[in-house]
C-alpha atoms as a PDB file:
ATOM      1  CA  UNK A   1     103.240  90.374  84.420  1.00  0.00           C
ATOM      2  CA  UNK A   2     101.220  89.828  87.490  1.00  0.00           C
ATOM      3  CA  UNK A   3     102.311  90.574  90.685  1.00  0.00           C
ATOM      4  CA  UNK A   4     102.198  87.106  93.079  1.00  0.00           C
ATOM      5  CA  UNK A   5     102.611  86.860  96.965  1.00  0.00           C
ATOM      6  CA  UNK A   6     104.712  84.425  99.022  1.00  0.00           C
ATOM      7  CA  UNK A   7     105.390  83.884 101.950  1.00  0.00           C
ATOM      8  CA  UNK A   8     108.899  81.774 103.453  1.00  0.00           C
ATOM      9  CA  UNK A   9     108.405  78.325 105.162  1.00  0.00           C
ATOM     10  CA  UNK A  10     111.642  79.318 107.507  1.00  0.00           C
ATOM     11  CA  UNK A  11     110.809  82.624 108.911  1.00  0.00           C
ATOM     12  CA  UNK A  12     107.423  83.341 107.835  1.00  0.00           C
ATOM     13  CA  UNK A  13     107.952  86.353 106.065  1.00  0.00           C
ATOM     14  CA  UNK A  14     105.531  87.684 103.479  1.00  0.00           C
ATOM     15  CA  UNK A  15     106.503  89.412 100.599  1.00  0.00           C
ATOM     16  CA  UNK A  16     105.834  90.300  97.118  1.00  0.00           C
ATOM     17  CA  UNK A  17     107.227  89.574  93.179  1.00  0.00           C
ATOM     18  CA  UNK A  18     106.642  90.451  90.032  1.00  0.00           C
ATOM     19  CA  UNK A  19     106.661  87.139  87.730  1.00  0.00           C
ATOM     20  CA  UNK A  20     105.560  85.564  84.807  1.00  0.00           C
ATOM     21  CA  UNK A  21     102.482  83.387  84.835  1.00  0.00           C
ATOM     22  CA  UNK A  22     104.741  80.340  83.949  1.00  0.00           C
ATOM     23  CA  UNK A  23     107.437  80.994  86.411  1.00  0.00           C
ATOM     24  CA  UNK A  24     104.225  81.574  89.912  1.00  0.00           C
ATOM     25  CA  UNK A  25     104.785  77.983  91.587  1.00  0.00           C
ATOM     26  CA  UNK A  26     108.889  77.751  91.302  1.00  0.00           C
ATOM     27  CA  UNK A  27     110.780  77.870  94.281  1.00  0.00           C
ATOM     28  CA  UNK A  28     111.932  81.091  95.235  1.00  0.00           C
ATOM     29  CA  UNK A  29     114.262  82.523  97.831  1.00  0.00           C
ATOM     30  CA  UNK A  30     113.197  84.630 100.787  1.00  0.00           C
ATOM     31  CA  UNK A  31     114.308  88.256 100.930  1.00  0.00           C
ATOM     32  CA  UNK A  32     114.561  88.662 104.642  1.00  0.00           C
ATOM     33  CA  UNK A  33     116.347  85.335 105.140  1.00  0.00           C
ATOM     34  CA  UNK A  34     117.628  84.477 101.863  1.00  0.00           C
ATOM     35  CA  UNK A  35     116.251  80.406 102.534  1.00  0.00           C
ATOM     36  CA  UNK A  36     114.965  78.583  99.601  1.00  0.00           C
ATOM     37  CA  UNK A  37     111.594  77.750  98.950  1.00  0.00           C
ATOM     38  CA  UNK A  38     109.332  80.043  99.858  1.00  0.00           C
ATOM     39  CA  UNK A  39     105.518  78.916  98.905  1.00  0.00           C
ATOM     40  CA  UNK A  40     102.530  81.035  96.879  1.00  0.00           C
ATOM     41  CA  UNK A  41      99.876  81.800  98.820  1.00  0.00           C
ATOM     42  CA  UNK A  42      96.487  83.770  98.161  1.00  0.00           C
ATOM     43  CA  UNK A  43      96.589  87.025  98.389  1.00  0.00           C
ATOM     44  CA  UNK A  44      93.714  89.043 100.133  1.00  0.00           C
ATOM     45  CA  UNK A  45      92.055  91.980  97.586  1.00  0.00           C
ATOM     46  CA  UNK A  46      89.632  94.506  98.656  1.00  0.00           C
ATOM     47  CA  UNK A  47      86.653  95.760  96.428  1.00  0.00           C
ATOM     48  CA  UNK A  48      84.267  98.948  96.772  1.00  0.00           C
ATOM     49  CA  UNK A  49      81.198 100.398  95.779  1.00  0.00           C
ATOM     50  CA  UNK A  50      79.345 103.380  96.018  1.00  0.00           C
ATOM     51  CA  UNK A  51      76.477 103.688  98.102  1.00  0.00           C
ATOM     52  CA  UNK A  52      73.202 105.640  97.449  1.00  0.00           C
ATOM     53  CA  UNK A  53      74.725 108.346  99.533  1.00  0.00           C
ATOM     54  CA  UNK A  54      77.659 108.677  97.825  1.00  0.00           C
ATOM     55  CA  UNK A  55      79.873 106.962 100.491  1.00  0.00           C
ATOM     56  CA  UNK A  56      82.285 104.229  99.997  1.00  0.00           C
ATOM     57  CA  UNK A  57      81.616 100.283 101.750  1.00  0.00           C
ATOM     58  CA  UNK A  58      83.687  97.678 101.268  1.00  0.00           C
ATOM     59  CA  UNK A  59      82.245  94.531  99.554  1.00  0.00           C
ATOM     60  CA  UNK A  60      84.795  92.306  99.880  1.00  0.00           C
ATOM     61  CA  UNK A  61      88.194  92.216 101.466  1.00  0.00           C
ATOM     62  CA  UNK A  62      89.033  95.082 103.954  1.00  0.00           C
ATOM     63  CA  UNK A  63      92.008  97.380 104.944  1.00  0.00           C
ATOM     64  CA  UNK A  64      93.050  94.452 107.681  1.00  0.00           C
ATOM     65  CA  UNK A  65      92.345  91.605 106.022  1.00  0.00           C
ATOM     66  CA  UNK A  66      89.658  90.870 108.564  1.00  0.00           C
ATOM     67  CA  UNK A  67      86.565  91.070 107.040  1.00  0.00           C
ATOM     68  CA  UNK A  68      85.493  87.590 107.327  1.00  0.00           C
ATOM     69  CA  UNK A  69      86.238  87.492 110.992  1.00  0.00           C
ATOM     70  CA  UNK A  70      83.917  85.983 113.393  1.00  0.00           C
ATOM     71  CA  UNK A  71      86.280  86.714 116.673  1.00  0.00           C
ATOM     72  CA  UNK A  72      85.115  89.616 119.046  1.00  0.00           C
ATOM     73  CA  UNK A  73      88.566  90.568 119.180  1.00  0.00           C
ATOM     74  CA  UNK A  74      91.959  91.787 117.127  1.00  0.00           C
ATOM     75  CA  UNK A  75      93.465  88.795 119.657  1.00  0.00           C
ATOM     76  CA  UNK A  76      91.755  85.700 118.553  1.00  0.00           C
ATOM     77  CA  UNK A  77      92.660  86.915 114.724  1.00  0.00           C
ATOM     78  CA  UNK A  78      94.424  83.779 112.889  1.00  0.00           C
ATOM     79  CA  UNK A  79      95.209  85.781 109.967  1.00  0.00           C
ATOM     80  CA  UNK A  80      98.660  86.776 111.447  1.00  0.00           C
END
């Protein structure tokens, strides 16, 4: 069973559930709040490969979530 992420319309918590593949877009309450309805959204993976060196980079994805991000700062993020 894969593991989908949702997060609650009412307080805006994220969270986690296990689920079948048939059961992913049905409503579902909110563990912090207990309010109906919480929506799937897209959850944000990281991948990475080795370099020449040995090292680890990151090729997609990052440990923040911010890999994509064009601001100059952690202040302008929108991924909050």
């Amino acid at each position: 069973m894969p593991v989908y992420e949702y997060r609650c319309g009412q307080c805006g918590n994220r969270f986690d559930l296990l689920r079948r593949m048939a059961q992913a877009d049905e409503s579902v309450a909110c563990p912090e709040c207990q309010a109906d309805g919480a929506r799937r959204v897209l959850s944000i993976f990281a991948s990475f490969s080795k370099t020449a060196d040995g090292s680890t980079r990151a090729t997609a994805g990052s440990d923040g979530g911010c890999a994509s991000c064009s601001s100059s700062s952690c202040a302008g993020c929108t991924a909050k």
